[in-house]
N, C-alpha and C. Protein backbone atom coordinates (compact mmCIF):
# COMPACT_ATOMS: atom_id res chain seq x y z
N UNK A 1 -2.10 -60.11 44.90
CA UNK A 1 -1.73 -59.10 45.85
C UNK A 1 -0.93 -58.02 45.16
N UNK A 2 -0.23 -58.22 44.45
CA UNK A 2 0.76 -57.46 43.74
C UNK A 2 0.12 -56.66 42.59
N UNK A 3 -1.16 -57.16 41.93
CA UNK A 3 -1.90 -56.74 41.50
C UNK A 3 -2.95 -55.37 42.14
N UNK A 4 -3.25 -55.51 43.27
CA UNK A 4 -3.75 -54.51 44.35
C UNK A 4 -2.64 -53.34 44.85
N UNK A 5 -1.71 -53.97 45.06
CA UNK A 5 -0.58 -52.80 45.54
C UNK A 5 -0.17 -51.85 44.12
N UNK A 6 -0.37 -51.83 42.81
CA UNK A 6 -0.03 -51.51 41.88
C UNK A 6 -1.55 -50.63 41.51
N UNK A 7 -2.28 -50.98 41.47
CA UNK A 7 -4.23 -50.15 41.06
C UNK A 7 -3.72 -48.99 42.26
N UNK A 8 -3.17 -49.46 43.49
CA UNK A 8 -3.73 -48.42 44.61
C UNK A 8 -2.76 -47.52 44.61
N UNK A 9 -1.37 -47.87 44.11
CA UNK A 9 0.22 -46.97 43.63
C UNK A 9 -0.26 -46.13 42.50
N UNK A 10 -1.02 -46.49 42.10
CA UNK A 10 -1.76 -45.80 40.51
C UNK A 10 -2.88 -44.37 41.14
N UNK A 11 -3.81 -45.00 41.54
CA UNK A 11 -4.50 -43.81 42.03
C UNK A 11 -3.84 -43.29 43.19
N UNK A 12 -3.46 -43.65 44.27
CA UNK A 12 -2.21 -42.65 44.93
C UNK A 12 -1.72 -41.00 44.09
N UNK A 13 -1.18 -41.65 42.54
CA UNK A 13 -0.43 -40.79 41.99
C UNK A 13 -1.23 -39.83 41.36
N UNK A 14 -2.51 -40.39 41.06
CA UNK A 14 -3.70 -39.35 40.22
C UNK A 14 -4.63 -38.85 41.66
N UNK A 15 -5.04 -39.10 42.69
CA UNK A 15 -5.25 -38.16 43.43
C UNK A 15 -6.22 -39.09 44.13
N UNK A 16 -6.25 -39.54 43.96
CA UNK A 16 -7.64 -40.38 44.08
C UNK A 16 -6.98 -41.59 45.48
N UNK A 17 -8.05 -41.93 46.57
CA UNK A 17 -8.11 -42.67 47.34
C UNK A 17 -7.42 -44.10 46.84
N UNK A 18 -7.00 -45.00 47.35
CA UNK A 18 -6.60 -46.12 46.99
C UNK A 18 -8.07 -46.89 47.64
N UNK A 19 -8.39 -48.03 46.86
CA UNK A 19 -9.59 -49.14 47.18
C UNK A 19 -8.62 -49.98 48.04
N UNK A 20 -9.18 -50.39 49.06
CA UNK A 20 -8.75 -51.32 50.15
C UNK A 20 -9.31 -52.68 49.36
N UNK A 21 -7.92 -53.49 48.99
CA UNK A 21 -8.33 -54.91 48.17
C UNK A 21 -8.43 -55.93 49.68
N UNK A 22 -8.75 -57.23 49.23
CA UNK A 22 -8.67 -58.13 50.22
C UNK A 22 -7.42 -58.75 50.56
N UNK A 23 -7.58 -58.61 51.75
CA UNK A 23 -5.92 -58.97 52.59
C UNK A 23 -5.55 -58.51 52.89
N UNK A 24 -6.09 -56.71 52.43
CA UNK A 24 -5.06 -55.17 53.20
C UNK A 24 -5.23 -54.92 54.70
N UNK A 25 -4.39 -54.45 54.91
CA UNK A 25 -4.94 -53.88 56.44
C UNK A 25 -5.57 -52.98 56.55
N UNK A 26 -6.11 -52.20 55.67
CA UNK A 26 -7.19 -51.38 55.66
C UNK A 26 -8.27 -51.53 55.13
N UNK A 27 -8.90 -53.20 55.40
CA UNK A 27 -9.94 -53.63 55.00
C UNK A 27 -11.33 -53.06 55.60
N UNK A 28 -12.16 -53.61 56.08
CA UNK A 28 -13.53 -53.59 56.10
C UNK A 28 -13.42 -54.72 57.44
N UNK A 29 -12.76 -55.08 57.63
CA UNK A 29 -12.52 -56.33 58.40
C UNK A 29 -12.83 -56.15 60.23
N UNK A 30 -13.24 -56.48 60.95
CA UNK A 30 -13.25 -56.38 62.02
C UNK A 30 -11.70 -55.38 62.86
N UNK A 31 -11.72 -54.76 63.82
CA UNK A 31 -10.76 -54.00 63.99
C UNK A 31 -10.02 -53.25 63.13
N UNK A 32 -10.80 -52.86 62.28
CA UNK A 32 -10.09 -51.91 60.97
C UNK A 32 -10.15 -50.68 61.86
N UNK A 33 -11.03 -49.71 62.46
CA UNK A 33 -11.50 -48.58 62.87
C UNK A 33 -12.29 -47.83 62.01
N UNK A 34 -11.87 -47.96 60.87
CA UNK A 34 -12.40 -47.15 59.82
C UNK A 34 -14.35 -46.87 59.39
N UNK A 35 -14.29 -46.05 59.14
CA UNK A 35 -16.06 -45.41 58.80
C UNK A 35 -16.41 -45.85 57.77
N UNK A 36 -17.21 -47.32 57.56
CA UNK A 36 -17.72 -48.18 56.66
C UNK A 36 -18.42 -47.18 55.42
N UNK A 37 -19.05 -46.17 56.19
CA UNK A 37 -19.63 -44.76 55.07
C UNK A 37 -18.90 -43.91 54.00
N UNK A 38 -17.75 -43.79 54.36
CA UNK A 38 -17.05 -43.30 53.92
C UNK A 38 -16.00 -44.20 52.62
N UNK A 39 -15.73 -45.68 52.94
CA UNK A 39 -15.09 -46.18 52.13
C UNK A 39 -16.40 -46.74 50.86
N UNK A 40 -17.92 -46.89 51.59
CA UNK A 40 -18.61 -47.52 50.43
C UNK A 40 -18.90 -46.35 49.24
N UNK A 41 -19.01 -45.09 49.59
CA UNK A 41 -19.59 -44.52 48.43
C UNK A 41 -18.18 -43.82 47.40
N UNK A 42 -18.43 -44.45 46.30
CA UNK A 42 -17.33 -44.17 45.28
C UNK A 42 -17.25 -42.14 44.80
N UNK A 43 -15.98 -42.39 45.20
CA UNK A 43 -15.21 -40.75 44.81
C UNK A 43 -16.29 -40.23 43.20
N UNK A 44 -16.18 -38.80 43.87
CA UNK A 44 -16.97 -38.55 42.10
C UNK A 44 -15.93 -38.35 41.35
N UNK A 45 -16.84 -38.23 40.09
CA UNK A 45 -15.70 -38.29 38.89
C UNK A 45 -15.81 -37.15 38.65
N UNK A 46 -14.56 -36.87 38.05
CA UNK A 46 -14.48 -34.70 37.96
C UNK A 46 -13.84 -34.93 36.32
N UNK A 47 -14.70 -34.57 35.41
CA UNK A 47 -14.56 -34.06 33.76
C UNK A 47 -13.69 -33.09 33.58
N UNK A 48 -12.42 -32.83 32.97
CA UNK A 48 -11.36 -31.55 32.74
C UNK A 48 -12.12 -30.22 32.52
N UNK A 49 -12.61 -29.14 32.60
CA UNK A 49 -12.89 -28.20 32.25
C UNK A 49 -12.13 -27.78 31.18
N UNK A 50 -13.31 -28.01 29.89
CA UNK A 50 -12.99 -27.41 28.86
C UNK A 50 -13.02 -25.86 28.19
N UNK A 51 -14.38 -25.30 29.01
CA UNK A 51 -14.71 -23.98 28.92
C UNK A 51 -13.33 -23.29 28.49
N UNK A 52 -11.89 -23.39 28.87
CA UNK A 52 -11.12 -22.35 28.72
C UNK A 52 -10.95 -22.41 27.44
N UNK A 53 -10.15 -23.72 27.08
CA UNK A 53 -9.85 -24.73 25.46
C UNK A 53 -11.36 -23.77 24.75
N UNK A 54 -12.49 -23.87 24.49
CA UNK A 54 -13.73 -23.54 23.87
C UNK A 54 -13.29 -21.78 23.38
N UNK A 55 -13.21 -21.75 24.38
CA UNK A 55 -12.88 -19.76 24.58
C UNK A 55 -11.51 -19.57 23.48
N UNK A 56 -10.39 -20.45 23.88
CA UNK A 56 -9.25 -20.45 23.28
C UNK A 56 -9.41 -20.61 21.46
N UNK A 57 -10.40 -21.53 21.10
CA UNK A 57 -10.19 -22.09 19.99
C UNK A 57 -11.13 -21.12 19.10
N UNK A 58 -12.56 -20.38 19.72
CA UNK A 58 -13.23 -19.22 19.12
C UNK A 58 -11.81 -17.78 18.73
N UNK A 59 -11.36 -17.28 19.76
CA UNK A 59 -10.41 -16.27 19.83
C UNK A 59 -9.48 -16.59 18.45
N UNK A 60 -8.51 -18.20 18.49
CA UNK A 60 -7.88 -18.04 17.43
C UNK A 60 -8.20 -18.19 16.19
N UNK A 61 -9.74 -18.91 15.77
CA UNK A 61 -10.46 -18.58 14.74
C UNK A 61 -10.45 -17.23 14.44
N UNK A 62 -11.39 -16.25 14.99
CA UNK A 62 -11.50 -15.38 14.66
C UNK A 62 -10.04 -14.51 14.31
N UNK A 63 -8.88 -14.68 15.46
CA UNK A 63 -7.58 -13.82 14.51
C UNK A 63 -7.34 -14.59 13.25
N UNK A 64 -7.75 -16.04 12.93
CA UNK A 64 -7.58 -15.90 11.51
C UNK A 64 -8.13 -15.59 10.60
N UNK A 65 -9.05 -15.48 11.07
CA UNK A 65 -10.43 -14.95 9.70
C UNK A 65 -10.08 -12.76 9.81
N UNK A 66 -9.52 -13.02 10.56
CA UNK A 66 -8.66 -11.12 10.15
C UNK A 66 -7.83 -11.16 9.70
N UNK A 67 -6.77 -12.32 9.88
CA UNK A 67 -5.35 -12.28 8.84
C UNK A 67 -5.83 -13.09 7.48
N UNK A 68 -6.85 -13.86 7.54
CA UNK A 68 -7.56 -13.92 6.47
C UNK A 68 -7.85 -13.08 5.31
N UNK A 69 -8.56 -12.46 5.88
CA UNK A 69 -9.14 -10.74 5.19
C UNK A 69 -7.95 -9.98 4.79
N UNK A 70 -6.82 -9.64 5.71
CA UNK A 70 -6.27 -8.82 5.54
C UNK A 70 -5.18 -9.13 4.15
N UNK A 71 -4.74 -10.55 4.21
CA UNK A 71 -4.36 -10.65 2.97
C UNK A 71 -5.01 -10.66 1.99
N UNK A 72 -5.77 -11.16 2.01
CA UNK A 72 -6.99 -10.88 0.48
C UNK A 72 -7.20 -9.77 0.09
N UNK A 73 -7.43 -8.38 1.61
CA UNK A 73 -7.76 -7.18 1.36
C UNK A 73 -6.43 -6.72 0.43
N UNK A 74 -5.50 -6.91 0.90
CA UNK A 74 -4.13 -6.44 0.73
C UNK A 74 -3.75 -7.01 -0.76
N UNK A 75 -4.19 -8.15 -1.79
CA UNK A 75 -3.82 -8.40 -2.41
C UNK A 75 -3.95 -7.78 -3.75
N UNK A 76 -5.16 -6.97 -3.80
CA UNK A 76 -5.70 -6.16 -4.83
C UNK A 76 -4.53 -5.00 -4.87
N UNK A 77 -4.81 -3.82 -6.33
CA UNK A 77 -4.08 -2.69 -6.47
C UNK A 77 -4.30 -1.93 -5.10
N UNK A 78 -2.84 -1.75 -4.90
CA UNK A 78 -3.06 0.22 -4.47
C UNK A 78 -3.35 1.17 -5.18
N UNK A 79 -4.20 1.96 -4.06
CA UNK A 79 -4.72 3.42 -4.63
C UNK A 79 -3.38 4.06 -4.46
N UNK A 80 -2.67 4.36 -3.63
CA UNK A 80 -1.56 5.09 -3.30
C UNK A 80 -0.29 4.74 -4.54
N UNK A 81 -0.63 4.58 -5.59
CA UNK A 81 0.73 3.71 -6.55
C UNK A 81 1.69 4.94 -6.80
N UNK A 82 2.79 4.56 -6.88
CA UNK A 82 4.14 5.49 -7.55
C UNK A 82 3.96 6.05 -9.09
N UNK A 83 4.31 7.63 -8.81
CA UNK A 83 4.12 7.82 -10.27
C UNK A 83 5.15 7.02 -11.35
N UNK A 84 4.64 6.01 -12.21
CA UNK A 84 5.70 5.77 -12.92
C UNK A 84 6.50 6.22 -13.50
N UNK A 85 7.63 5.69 -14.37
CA UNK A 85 8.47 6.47 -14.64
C UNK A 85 7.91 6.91 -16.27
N UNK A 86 7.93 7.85 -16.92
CA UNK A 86 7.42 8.02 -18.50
C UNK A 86 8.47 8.26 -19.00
N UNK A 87 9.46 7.91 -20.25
CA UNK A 87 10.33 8.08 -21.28
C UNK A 87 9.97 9.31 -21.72
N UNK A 88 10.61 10.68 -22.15
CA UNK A 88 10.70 12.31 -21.91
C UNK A 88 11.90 12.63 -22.81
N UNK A 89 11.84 13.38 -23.36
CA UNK A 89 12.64 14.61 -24.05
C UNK A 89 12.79 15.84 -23.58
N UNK A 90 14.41 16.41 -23.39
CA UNK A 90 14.01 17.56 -22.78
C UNK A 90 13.66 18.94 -24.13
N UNK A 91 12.48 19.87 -23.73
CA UNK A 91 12.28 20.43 -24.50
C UNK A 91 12.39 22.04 -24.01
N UNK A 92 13.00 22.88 -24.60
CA UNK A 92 12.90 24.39 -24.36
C UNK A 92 12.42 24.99 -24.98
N UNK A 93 11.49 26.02 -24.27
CA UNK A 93 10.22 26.69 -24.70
C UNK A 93 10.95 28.38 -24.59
N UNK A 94 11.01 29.29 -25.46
CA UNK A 94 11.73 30.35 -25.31
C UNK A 94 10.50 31.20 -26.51
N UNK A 95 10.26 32.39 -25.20
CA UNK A 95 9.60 33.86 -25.83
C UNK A 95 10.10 34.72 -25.81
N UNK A 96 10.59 35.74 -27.21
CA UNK A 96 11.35 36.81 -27.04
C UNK A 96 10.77 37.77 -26.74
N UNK A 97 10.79 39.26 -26.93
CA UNK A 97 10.27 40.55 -27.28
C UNK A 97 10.32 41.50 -25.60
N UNK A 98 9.42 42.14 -25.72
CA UNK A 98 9.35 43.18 -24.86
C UNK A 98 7.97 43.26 -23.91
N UNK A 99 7.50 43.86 -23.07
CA UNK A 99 6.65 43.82 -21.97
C UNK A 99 6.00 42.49 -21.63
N UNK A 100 5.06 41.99 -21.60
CA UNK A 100 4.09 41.05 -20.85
C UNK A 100 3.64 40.29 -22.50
N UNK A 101 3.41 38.99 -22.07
CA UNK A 101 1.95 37.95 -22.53
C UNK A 101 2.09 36.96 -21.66
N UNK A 102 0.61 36.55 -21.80
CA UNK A 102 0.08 34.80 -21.76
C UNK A 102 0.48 33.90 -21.92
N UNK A 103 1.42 33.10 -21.48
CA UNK A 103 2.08 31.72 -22.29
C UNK A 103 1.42 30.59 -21.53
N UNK A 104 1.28 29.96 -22.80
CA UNK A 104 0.72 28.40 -22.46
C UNK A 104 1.64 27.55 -22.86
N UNK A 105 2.01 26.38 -22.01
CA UNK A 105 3.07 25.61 -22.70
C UNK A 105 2.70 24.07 -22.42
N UNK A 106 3.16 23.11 -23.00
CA UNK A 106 3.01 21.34 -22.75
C UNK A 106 4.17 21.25 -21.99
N UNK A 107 3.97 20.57 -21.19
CA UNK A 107 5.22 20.04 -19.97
C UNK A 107 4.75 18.39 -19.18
N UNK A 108 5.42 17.96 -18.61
CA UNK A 108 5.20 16.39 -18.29
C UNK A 108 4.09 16.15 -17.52
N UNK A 109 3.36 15.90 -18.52
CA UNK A 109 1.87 15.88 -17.82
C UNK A 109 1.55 14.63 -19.06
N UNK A 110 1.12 13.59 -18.77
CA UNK A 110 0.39 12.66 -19.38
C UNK A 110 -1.06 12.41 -20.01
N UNK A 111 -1.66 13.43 -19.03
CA UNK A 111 -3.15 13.43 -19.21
C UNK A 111 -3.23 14.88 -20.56
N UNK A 112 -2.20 15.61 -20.34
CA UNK A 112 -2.00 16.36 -21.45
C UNK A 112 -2.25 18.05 -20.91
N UNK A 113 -2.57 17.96 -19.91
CA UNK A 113 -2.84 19.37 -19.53
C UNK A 113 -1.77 20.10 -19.70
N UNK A 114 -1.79 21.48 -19.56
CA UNK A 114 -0.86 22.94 -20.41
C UNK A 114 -0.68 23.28 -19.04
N UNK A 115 0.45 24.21 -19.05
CA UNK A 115 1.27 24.81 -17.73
C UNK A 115 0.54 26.39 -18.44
N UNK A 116 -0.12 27.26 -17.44
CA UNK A 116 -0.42 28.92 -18.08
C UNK A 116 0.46 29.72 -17.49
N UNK A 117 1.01 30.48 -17.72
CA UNK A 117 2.29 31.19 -17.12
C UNK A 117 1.14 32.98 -17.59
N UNK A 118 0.49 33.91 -16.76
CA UNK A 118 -0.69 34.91 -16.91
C UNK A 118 0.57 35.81 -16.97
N UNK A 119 0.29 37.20 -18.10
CA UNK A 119 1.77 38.09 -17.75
C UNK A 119 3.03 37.82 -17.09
N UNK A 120 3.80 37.14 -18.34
CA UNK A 120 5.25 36.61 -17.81
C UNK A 120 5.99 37.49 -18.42
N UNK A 121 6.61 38.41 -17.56
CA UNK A 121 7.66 39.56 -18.13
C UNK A 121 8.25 38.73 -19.16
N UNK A 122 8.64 39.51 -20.38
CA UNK A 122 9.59 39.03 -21.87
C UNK A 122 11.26 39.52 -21.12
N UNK A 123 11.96 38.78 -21.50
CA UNK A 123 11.90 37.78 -22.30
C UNK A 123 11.98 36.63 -21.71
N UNK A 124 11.41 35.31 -21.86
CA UNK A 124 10.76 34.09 -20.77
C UNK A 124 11.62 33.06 -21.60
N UNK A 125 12.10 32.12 -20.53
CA UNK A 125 12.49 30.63 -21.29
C UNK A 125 12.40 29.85 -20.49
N UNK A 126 11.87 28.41 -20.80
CA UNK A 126 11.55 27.39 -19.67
C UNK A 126 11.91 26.16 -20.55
N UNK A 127 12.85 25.30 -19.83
CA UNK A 127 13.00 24.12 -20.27
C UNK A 127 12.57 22.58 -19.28
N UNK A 128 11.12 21.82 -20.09
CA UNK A 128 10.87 21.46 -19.61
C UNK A 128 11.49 19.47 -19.68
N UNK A 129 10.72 18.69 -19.31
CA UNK A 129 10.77 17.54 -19.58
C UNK A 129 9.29 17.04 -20.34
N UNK A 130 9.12 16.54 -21.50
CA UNK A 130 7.70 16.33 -21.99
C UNK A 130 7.43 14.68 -22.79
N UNK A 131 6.63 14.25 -21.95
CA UNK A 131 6.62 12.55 -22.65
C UNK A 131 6.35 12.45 -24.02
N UNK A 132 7.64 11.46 -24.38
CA UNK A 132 7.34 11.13 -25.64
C UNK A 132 6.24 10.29 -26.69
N UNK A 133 6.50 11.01 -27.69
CA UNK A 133 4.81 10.60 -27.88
C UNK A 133 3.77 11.84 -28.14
N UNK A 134 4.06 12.75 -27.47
CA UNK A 134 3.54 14.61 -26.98
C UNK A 134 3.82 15.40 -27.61
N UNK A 135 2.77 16.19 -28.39
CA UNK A 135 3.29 17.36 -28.92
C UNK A 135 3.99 18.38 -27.67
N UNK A 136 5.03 18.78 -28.25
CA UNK A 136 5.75 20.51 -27.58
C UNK A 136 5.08 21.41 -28.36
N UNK A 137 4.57 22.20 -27.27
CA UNK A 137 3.53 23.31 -28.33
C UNK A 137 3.43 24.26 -26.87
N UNK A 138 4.03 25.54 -27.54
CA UNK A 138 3.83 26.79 -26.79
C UNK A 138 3.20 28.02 -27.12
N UNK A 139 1.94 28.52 -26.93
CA UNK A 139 1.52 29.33 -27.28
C UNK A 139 1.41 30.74 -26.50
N UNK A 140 1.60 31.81 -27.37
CA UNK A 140 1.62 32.96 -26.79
C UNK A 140 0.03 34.02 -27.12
N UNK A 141 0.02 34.85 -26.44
CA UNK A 141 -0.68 35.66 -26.26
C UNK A 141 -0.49 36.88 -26.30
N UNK A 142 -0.43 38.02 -26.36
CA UNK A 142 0.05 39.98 -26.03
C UNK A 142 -1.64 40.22 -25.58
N UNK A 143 -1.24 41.16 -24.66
CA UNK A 143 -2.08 42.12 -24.09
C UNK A 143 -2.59 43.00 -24.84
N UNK A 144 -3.42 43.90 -24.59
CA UNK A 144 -3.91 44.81 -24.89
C UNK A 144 -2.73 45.89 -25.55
N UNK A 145 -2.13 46.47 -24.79
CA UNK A 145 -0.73 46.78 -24.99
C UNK A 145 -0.47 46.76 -26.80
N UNK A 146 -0.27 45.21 -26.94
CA UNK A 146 0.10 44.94 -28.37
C UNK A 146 1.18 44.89 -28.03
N UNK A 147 2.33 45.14 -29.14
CA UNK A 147 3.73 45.05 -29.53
C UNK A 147 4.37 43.94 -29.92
N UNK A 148 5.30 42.93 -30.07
CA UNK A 148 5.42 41.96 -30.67
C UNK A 148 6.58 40.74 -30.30
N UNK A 149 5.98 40.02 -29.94
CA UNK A 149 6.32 38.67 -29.37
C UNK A 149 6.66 37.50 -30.22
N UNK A 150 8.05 36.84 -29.84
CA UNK A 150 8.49 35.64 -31.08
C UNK A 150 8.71 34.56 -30.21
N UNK A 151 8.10 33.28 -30.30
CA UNK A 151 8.39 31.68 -29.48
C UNK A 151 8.54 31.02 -30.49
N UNK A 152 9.46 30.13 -29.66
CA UNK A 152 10.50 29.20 -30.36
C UNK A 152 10.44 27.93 -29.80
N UNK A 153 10.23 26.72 -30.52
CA UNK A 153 10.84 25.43 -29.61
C UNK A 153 11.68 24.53 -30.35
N UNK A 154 12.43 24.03 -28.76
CA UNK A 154 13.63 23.46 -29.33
C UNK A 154 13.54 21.99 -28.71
N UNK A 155 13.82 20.69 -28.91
CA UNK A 155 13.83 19.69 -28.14
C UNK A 155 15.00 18.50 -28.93
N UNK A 156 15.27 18.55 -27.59
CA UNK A 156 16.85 17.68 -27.01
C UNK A 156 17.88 18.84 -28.03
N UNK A 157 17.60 20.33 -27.54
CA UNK A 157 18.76 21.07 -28.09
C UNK A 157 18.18 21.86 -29.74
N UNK A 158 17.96 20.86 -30.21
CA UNK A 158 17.59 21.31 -31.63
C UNK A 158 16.04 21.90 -32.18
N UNK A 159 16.27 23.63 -32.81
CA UNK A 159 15.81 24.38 -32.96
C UNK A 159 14.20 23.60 -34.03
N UNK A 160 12.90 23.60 -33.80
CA UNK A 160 12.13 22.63 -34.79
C UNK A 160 11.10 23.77 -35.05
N UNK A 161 10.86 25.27 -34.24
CA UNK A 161 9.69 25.90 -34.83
C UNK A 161 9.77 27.24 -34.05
N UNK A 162 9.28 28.04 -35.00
CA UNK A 162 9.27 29.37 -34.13
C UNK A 162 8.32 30.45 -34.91
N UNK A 163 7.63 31.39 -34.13
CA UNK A 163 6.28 32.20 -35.07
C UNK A 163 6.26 33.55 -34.34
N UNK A 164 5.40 34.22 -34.75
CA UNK A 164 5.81 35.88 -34.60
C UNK A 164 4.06 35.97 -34.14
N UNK A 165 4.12 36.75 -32.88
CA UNK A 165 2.74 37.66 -33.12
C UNK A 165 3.54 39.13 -32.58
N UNK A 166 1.68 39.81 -33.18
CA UNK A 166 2.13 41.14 -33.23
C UNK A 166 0.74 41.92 -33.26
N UNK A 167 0.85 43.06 -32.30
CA UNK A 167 -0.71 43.89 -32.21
C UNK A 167 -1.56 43.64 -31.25
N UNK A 168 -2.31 44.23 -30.76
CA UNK A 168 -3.06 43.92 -29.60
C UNK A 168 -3.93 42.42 -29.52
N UNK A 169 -3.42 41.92 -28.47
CA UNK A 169 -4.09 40.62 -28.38
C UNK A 169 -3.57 39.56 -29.59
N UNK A 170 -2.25 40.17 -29.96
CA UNK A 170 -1.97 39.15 -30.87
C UNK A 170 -1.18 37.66 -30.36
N UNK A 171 -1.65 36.50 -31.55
CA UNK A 171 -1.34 35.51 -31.11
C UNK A 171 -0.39 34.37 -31.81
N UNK A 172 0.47 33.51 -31.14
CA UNK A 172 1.28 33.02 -31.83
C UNK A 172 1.44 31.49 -31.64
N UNK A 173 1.68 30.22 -31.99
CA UNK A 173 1.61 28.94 -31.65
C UNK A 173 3.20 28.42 -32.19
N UNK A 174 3.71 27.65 -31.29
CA UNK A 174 4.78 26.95 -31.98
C UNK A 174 5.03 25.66 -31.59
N UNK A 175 5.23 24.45 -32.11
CA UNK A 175 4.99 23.28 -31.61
C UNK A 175 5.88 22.33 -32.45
N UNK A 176 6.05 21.34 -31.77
CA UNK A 176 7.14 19.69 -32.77
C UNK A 176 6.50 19.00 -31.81
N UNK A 177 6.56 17.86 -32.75
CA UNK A 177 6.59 16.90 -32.68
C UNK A 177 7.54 16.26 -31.64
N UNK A 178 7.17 14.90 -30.84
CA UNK A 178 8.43 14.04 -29.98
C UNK A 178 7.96 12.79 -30.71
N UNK A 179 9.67 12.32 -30.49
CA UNK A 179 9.68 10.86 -31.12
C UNK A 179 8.72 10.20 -30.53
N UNK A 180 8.08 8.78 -30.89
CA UNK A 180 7.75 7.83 -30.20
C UNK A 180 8.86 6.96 -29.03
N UNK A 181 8.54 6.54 -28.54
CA UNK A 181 9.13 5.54 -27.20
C UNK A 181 10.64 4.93 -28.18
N UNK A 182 11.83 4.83 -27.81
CA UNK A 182 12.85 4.36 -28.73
C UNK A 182 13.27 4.22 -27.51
N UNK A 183 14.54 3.26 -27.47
CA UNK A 183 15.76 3.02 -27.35
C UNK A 183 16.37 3.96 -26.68
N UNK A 184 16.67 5.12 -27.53
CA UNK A 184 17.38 6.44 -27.33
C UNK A 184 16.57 7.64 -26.37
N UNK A 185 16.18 7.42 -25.87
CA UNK A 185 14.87 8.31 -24.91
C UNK A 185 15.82 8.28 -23.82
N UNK A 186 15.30 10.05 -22.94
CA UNK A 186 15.70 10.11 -21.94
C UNK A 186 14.86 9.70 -20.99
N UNK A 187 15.15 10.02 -20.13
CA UNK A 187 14.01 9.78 -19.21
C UNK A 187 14.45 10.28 -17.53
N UNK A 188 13.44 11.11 -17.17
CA UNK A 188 13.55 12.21 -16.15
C UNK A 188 12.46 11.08 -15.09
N UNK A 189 12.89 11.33 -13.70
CA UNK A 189 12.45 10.90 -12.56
C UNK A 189 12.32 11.26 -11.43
């Protein structure tokens, strides 16, 4: 009996009808009242609906197969990188004389390209920063004009070359040498 009152305390609590055991008063028994139809055919059985769980477990796959990607994507170089820093000497580029020339000069450019400065009133001086390693080399030009133009270069202060043109379209080059990479290097940022 105690066995029956405990099965039917059980499904009570899960939802489900209690089975009328033998001896209950809600047997099958003569003067029960009850609708013999109703107690013989067994309750259906109802399966959890998983459909949501299914839906749930596609969705968080897929956000991982994007945080997937995205670190992997992410792990390679940037295109966007910081210009590094290059070790530099400062160098001054100085043209003397009178009216107009052409100056071409080396300045912190790695790939090596020249700064053109087209008719720069005389007398011109520019002090740049130029990686070491780099020739300093400033070249001049005169106009048509002519007359006569003197460049000079100097780096970290000290005077290393200087040349004369003179006459129409005359032309002049002056250039040093920079240390290699040392110890003692400045370095502009």
């Amino acid at each position: 009996m105690k066995g029956t009152e405990e099965t039917g305390a059980a499904e009570q609590e899960l939802g489900a009808e209690p089975k009328p055991g033998p001896g209950s008063a809600s047997g099958t028994g003569a003067g029960s009242g009850a609708d013999d139809s109703m107690s013989a055919s067994p309750a259906p059985s109802r399966r959890p609906d998983r459909s949501g769980l299914i839906i749930a477990g596609g969705i968080f796959a897929a956000c991982a197969a994007l945080v997937g990607y995205g670190i992997m994507a992410g792990s390679g170089e940037d295109d966007d990188k910081p210009e590094r820093k290059v070790p530099t000497a400062t160098v001054t580029y100085e043209v003397t004389g009178s009216g107009t020339a052409d100056i071409t000069y080396q300045a912190r450019s790695e790939s090596g390209k020249a700064v053109v400065v087209e008719a720069a009133t005389l007398p011109w001086r520019k002090t740049v920063a130029v990686p070491l390693g780099r020739q300093a080399i400033v070249s001049i030009t005169l106009g048509e004009q002519g007359g006569e133009a003197r460049c000079a270069v100097a780096v970290r202060g000290r005077h290393v070359q200087g040349a004369t043109a003179a006459g129409e379209f005359g032309r002049a080059t002056c250039s040093g040498a920079l240390p290699r990479e040392s110890g003692a290097e400045e370095r502009e940022g």
